[in-house]
PDB file of N, CA and C in Angstrom:
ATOM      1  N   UNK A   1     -24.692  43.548 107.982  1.00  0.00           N
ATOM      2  CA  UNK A   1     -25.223  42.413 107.246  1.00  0.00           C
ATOM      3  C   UNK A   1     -25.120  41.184 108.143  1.00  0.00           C
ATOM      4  N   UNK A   2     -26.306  40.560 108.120  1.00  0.00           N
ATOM      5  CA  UNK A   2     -26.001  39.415 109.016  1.00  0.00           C
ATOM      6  C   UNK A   2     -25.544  38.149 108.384  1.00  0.00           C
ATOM      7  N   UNK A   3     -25.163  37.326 108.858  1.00  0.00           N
ATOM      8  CA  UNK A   3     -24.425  35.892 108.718  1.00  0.00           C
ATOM      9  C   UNK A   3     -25.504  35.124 107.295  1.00  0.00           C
ATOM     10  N   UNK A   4     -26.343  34.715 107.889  1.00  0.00           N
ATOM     11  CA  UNK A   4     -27.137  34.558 106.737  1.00  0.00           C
ATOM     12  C   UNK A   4     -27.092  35.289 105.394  1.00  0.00           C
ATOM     13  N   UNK A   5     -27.096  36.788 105.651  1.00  0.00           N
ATOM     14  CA  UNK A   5     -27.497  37.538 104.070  1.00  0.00           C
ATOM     15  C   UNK A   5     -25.861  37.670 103.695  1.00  0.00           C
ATOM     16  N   UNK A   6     -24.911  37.564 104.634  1.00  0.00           N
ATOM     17  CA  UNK A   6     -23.769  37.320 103.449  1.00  0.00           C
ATOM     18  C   UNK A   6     -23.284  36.447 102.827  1.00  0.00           C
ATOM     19  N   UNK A   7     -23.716  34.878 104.030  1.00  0.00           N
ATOM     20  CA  UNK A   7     -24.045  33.405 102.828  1.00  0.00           C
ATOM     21  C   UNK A   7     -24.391  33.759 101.224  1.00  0.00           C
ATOM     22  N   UNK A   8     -25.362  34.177 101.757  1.00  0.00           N
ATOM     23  CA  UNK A   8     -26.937  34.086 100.496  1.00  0.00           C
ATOM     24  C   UNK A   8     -25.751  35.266  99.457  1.00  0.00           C
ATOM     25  N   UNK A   9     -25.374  36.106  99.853  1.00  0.00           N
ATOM     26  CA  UNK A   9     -24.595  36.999  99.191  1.00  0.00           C
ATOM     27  C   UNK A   9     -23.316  36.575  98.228  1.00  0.00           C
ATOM     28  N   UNK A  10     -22.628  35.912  99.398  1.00  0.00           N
ATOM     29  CA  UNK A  10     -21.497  35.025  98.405  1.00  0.00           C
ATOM     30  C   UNK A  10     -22.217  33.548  97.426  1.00  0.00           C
ATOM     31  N   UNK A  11     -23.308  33.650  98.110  1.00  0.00           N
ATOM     32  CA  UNK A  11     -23.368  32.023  96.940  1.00  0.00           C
ATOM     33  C   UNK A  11     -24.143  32.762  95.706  1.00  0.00           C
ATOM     34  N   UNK A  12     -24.824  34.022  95.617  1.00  0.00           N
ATOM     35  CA  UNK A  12     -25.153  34.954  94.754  1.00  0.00           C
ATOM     36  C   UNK A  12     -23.949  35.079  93.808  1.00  0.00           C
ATOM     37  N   UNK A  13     -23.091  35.642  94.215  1.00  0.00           N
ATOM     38  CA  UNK A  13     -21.859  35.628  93.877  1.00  0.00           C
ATOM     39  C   UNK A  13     -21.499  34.718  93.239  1.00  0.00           C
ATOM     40  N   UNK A  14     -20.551  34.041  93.836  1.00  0.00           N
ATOM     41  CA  UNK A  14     -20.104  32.740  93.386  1.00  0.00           C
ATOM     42  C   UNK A  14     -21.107  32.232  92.403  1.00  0.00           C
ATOM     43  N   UNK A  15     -22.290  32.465  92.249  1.00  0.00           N
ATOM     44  CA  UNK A  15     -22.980  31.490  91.186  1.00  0.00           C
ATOM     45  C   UNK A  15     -22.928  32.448  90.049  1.00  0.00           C
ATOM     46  N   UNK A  16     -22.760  33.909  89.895  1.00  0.00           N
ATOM     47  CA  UNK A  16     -22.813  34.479  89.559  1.00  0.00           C
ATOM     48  C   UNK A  16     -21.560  34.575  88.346  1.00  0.00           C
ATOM     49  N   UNK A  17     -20.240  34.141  88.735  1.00  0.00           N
ATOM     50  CA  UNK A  17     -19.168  34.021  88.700  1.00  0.00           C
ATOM     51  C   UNK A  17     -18.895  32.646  87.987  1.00  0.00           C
ATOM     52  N   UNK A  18     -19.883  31.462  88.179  1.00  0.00           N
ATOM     53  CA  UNK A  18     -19.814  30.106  87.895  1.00  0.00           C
ATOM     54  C   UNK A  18     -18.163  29.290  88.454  1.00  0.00           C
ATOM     55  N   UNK A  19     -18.326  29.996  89.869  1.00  0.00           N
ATOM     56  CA  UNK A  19     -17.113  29.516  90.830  1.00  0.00           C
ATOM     57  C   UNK A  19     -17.684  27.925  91.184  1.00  0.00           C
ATOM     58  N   UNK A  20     -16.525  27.197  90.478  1.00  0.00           N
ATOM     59  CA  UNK A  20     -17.397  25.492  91.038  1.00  0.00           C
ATOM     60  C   UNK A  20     -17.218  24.978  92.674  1.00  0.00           C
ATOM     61  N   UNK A  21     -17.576  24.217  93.396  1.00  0.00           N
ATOM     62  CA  UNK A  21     -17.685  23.691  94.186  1.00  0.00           C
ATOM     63  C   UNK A  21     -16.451  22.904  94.590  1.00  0.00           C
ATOM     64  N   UNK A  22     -16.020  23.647  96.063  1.00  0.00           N
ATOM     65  CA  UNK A  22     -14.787  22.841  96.278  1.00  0.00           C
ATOM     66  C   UNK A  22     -14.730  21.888  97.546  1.00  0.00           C
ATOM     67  N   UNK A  23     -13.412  21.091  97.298  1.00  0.00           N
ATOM     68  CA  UNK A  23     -13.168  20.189  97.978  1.00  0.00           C
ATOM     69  C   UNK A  23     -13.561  21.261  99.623  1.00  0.00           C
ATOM     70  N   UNK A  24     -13.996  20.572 101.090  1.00  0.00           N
ATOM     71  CA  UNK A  24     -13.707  21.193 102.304  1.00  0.00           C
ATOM     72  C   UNK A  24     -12.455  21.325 102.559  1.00  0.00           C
ATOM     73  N   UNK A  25     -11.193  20.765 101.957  1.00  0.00           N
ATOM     74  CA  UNK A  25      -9.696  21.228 102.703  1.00  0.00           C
ATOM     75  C   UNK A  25      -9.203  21.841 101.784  1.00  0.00           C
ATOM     76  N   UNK A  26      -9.943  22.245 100.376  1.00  0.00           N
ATOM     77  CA  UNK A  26      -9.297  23.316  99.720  1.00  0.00           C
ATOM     78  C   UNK A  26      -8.964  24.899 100.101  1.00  0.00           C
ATOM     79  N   UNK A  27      -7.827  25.212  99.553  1.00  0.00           N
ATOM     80  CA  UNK A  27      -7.355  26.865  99.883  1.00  0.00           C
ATOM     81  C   UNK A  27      -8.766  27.746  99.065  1.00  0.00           C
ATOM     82  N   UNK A  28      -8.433  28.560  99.555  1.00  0.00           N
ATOM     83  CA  UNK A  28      -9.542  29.637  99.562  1.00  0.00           C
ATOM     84  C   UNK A  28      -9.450  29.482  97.293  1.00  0.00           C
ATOM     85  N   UNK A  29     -10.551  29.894  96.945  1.00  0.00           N
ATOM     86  CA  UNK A  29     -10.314  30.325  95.238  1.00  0.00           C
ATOM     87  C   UNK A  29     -10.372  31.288  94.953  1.00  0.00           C
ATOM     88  N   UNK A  30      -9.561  31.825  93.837  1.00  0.00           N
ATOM     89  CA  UNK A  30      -9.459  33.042  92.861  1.00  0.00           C
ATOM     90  C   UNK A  30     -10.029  33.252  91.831  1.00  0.00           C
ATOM     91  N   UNK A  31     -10.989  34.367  91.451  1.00  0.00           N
ATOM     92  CA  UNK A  31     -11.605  34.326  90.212  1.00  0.00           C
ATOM     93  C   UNK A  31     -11.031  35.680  89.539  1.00  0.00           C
ATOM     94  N   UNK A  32     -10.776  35.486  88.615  1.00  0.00           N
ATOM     95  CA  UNK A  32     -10.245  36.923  88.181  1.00  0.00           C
ATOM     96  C   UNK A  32     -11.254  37.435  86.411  1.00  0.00           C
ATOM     97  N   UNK A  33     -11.661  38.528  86.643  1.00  0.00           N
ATOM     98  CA  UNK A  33     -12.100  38.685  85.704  1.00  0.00           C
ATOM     99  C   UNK A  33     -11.016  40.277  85.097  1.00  0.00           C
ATOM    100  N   UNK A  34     -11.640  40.170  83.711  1.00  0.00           N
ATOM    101  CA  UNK A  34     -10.422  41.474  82.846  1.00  0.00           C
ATOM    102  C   UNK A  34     -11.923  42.204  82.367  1.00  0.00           C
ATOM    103  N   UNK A  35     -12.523  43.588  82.777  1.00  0.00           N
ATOM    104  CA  UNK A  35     -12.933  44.293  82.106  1.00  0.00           C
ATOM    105  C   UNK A  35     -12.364  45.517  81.205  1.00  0.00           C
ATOM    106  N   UNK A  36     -12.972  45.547  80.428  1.00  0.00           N
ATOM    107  CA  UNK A  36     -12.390  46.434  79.163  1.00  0.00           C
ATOM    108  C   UNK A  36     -13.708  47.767  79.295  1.00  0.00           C
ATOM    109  N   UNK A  37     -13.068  48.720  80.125  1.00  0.00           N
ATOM    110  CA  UNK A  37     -13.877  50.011  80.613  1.00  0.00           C
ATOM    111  C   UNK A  37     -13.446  51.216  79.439  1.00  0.00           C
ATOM    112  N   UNK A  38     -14.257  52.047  79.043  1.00  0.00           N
ATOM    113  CA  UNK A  38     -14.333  52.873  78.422  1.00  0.00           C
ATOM    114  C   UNK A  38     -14.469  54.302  79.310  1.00  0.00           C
ATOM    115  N   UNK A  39     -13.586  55.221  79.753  1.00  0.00           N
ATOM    116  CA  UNK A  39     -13.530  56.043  80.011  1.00  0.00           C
ATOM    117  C   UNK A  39     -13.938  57.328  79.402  1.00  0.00           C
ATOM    118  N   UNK A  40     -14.890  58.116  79.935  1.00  0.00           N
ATOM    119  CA  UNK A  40     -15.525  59.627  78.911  1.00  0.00           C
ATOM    120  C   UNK A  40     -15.240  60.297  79.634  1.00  0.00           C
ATOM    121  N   UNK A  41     -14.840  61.790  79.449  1.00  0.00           N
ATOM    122  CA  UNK A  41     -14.732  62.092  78.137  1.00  0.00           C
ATOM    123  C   UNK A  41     -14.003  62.389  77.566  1.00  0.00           C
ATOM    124  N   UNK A  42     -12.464  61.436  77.982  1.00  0.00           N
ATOM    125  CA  UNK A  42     -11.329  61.279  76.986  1.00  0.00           C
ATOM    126  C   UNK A  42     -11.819  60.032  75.844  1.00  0.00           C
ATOM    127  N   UNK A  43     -12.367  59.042  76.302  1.00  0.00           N
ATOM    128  CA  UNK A  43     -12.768  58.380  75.537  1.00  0.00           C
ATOM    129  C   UNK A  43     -11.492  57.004  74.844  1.00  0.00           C
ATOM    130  N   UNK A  44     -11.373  57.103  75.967  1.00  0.00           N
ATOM    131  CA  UNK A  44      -9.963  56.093  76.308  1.00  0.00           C
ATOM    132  C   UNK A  44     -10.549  54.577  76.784  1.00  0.00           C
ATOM    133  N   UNK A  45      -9.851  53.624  76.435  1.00  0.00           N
ATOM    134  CA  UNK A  45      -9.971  52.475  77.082  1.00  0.00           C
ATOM    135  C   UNK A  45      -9.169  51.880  78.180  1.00  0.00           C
ATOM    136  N   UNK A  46      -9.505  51.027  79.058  1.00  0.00           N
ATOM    137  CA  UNK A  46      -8.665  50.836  80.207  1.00  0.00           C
ATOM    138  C   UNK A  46      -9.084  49.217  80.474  1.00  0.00           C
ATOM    139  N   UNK A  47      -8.050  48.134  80.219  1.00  0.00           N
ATOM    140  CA  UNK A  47      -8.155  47.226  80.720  1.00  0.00           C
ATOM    141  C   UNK A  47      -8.211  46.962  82.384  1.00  0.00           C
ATOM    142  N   UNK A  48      -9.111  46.301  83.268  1.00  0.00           N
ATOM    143  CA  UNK A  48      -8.879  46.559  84.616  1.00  0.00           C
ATOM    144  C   UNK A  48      -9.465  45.132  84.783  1.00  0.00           C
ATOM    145  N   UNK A  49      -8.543  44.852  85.734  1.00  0.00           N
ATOM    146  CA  UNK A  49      -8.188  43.439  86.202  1.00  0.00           C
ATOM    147  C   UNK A  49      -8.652  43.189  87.425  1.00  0.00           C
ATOM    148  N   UNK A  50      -9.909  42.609  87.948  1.00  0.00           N
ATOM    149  CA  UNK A  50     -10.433  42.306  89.119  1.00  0.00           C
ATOM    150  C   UNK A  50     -10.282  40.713  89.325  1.00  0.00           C
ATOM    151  N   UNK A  51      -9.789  40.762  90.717  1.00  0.00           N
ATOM    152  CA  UNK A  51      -9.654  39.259  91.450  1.00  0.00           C
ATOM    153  C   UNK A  51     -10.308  39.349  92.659  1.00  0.00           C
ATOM    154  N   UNK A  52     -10.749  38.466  92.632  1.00  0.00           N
ATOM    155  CA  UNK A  52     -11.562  37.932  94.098  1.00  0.00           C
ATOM    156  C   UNK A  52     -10.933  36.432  94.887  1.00  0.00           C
ATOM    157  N   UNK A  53     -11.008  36.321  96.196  1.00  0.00           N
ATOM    158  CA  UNK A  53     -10.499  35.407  96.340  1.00  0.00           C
ATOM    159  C   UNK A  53     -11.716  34.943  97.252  1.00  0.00           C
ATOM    160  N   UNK A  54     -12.090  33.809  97.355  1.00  0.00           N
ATOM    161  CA  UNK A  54     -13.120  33.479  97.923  1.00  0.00           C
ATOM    162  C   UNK A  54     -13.539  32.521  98.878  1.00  0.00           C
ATOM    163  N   UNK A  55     -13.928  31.925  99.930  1.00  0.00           N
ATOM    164  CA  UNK A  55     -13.777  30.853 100.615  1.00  0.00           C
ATOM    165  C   UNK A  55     -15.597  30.404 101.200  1.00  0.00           C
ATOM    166  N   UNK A  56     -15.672  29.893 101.652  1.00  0.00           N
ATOM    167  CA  UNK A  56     -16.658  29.348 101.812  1.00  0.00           C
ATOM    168  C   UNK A  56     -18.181  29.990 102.534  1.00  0.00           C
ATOM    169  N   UNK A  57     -17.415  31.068 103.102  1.00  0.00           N
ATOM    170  CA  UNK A  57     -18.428  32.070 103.157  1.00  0.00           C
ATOM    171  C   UNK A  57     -18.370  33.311 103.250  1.00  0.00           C
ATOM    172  N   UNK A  58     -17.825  33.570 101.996  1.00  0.00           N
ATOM    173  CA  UNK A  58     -17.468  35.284 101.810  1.00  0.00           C
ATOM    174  C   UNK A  58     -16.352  35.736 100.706  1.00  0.00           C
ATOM    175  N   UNK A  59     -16.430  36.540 100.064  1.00  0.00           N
ATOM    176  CA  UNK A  59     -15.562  37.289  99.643  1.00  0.00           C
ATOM    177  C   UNK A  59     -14.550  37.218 100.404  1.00  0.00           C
ATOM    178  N   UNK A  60     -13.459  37.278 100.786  1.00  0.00           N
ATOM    179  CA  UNK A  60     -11.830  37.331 101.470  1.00  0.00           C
ATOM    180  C   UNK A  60     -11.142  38.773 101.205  1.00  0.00           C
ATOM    181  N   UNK A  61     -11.356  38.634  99.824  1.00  0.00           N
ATOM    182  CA  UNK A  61     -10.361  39.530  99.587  1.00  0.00           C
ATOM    183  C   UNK A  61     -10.536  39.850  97.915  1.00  0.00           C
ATOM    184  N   UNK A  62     -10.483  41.690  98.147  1.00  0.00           N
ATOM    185  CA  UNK A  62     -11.237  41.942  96.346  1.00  0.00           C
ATOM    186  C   UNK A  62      -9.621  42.672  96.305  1.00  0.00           C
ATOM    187  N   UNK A  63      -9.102  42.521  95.011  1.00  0.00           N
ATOM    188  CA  UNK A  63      -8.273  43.764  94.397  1.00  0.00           C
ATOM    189  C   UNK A  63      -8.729  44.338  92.723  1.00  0.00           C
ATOM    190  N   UNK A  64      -8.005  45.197  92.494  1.00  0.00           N
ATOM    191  CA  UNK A  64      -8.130  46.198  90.760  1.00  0.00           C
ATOM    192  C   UNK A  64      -6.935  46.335  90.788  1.00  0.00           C
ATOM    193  N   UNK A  65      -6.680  45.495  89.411  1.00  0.00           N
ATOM    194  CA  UNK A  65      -5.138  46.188  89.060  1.00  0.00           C
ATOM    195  C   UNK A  65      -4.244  45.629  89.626  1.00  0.00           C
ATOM    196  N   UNK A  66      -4.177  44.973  91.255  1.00  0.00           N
ATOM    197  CA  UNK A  66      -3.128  43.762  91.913  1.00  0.00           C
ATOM    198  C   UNK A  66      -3.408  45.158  93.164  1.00  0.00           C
ATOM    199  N   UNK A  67      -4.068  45.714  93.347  1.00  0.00           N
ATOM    200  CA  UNK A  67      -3.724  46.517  93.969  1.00  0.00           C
ATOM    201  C   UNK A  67      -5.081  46.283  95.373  1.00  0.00           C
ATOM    202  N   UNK A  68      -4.890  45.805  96.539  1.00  0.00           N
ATOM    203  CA  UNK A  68      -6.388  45.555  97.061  1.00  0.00           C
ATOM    204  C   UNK A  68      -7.073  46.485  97.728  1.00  0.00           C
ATOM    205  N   UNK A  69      -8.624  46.392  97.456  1.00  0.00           N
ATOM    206  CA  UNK A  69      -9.430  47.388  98.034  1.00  0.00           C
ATOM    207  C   UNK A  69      -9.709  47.095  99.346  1.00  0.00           C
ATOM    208  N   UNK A  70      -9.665  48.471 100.322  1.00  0.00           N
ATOM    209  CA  UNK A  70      -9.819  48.356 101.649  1.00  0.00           C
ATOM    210  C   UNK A  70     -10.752  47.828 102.598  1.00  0.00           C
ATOM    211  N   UNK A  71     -12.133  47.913 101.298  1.00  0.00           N
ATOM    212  CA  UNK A  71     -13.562  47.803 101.839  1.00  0.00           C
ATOM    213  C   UNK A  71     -14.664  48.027 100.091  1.00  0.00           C
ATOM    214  N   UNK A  72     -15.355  46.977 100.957  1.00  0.00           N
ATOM    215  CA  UNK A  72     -16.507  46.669  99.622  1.00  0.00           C
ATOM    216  C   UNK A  72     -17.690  46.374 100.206  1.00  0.00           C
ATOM    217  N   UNK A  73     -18.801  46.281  99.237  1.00  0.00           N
ATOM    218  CA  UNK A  73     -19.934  46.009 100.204  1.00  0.00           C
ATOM    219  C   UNK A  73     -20.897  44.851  98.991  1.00  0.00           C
ATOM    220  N   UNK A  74     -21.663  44.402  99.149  1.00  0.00           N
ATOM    221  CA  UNK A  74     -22.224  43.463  98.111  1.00  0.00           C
ATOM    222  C   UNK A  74     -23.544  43.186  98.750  1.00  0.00           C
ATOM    223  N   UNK A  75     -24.344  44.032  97.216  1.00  0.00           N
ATOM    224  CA  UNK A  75     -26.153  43.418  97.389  1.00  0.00           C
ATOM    225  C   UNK A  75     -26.410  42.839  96.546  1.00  0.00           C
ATOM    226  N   UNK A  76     -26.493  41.673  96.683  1.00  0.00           N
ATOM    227  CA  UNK A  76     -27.283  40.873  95.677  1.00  0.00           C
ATOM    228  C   UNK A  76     -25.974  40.430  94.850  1.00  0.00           C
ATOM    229  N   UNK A  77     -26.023  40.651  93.671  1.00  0.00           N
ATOM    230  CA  UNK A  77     -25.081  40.520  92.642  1.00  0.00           C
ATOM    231  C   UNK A  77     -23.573  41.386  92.151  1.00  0.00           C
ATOM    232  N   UNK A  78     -24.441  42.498  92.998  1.00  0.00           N
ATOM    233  CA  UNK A  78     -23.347  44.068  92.294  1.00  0.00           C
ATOM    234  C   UNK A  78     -22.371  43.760  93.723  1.00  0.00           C
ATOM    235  N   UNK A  79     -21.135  44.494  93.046  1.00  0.00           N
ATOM    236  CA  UNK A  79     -19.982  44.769  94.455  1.00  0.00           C
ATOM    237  C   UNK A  79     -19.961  46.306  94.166  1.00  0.00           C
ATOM    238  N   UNK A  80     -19.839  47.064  95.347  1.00  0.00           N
ATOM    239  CA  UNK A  80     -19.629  48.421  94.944  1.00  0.00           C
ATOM    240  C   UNK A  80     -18.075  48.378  96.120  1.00  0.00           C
ATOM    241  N   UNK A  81     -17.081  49.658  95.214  1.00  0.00           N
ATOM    242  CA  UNK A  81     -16.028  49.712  96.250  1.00  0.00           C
ATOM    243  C   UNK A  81     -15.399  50.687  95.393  1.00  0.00           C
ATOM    244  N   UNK A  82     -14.439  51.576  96.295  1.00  0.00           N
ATOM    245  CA  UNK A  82     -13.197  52.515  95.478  1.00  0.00           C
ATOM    246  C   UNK A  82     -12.007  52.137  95.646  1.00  0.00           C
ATOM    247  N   UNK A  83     -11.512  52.891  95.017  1.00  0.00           N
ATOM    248  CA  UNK A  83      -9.981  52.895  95.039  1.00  0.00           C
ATOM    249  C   UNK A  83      -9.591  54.068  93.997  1.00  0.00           C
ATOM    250  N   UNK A  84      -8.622  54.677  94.633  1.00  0.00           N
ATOM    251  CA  UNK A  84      -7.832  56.107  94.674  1.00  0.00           C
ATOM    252  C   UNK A  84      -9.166  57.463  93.925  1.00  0.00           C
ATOM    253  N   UNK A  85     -10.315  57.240  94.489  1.00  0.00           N
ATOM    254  CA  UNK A  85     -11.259  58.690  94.445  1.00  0.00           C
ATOM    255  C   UNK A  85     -12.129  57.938  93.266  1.00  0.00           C
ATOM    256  N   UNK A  86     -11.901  56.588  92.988  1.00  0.00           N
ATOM    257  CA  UNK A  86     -12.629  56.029  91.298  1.00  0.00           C
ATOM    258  C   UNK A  86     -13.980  54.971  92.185  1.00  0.00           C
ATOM    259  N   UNK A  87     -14.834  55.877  92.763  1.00  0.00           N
ATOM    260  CA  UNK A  87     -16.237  54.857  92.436  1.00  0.00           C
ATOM    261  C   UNK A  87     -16.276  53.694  91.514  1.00  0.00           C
ATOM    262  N   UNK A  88     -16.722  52.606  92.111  1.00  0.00           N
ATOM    263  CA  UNK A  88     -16.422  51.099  91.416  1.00  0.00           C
ATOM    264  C   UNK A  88     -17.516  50.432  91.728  1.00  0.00           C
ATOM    265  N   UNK A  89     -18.275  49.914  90.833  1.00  0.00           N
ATOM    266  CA  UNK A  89     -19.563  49.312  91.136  1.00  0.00           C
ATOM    267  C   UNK A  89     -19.300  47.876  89.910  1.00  0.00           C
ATOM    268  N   UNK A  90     -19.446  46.969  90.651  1.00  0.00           N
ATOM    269  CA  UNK A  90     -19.073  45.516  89.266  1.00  0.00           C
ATOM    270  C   UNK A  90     -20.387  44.794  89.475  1.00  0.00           C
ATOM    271  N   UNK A  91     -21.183  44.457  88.682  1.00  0.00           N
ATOM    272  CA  UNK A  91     -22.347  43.417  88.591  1.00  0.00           C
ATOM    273  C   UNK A  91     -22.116  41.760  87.984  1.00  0.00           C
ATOM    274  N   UNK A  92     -21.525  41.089  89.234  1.00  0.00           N
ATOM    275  CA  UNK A  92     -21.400  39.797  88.372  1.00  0.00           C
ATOM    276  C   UNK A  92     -21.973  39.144  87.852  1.00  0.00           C
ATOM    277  N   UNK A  93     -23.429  39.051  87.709  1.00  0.00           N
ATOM    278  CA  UNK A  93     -24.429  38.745  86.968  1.00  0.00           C
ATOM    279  C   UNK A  93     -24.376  39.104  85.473  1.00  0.00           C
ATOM    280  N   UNK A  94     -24.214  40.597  85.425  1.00  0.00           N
ATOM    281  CA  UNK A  94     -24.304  40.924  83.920  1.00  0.00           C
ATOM    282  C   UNK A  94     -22.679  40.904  83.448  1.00  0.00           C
ATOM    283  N   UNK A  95     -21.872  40.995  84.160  1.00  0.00           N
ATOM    284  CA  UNK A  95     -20.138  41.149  83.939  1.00  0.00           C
ATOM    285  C   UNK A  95     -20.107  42.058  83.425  1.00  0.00           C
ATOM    286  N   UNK A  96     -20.556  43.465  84.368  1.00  0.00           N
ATOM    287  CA  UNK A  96     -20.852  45.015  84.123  1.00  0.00           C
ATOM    288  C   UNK A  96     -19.546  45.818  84.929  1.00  0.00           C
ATOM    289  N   UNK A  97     -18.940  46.438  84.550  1.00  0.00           N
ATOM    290  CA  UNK A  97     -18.254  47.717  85.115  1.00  0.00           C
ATOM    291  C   UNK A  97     -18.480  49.011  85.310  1.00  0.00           C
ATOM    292  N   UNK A  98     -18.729  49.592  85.936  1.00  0.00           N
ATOM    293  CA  UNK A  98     -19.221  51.230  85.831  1.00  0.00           C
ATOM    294  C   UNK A  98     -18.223  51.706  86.701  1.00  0.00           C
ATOM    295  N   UNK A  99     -17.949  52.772  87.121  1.00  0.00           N
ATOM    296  CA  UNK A  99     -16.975  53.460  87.684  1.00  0.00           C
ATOM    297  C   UNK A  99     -17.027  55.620  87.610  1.00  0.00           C
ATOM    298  N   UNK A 100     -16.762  55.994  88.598  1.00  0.00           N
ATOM    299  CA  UNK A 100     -16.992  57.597  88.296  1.00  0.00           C
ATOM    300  C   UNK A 100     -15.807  58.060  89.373  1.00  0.00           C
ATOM    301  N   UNK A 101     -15.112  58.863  88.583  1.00  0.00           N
ATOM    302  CA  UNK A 101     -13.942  59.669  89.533  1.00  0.00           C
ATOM    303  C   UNK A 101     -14.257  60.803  90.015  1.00  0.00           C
ATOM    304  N   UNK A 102     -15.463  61.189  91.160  1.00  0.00           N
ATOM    305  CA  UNK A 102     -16.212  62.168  91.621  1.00  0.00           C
ATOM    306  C   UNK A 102     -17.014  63.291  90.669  1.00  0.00           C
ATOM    307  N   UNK A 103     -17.299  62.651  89.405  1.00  0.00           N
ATOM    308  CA  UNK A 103     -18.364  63.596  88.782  1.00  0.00           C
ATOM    309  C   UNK A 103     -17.390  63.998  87.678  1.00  0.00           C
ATOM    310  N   UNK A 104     -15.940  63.663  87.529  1.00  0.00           N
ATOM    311  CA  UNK A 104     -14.641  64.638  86.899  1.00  0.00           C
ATOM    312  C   UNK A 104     -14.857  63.436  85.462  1.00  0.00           C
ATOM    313  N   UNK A 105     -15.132  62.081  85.364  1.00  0.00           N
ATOM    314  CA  UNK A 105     -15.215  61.378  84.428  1.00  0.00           C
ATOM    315  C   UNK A 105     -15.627  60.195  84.618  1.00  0.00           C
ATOM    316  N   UNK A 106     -16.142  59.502  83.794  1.00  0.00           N
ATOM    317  CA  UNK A 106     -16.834  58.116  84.347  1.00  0.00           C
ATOM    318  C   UNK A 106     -16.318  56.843  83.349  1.00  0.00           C
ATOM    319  N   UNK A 107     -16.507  56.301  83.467  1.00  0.00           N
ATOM    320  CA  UNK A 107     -16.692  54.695  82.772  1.00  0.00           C
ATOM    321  C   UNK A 107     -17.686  54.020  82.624  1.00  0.00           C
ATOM    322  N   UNK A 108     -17.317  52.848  81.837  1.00  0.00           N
ATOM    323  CA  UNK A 108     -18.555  51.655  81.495  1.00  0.00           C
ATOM    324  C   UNK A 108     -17.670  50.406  80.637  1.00  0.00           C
ATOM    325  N   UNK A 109     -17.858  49.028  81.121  1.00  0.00           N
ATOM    326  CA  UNK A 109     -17.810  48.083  80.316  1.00  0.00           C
ATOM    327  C   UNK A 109     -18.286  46.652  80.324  1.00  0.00           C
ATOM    328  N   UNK A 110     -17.862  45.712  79.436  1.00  0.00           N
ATOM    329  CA  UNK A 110     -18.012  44.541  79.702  1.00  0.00           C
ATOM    330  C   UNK A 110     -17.027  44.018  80.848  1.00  0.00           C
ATOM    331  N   UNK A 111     -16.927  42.840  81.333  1.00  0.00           N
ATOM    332  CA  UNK A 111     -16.478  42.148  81.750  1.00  0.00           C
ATOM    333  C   UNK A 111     -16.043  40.499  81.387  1.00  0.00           C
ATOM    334  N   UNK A 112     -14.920  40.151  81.028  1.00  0.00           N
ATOM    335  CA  UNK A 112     -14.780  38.198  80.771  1.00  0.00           C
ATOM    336  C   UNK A 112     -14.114  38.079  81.533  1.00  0.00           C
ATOM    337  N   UNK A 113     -14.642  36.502  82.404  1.00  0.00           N
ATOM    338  CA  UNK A 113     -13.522  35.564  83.356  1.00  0.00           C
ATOM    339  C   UNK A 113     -12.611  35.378  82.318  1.00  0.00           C
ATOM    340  N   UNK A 114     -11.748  35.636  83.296  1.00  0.00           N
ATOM    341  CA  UNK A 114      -9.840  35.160  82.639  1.00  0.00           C
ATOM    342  C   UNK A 114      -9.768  33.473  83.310  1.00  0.00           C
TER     343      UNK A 114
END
């Protein structure tokens, strides 16, 4: 991804997120959102706690749970990324969760900024 399309990517983001506009000597910001995922086909619910930390041109740093992901990738609006075999796809636009643990069970939910 070049320099440009990950600008355009984080301010996608960030607007996406309604991350406001910061001071230039401010520390990087945190947005944390709480989705409420529905797991099938136990049919269980799972609160899951995504934070982003963000700086002026880029994502920094994503975690689930307090726990951070190694690697993520972001088109447009959606972040896709795993953690421990759980496919993770978040749409900050719609404040969407989806998620699949290799075909064995999947998810779906809303998303609210905390």
């Amino acid at each position: 991804m070049s320099t440009r399309q990950a600008a355009l990517a984080l301010a996608v983001v960030a607007a996406a997120l309604a991350v406001p506009a910061k001071a230039d000597d401010a520390a990087p910001q945190q947005v944390t959102l709480v989705c409420d995922a529905v797991y099938l086909p136990a049919r269980t619910n799972w609160a899951r706690e995504v934070r982003f930390v963000l700086d002026d041109t880029r994502i920094r740093r994503l975690e689930i749970d307090g726990v951070p992901v190694y690697t993520f990738a972001v088109f447009e609006t959606v972040i896709l990324t795993s953690l421990d075999n759980e496919r993770i796809q978040l749409d900050t636009a719609s404040l969407t969760w989806r998620s699949d643990f290799r075909g064995q069970a999947t998810s779906q939910g809303h998303c609210e900024r905390r």
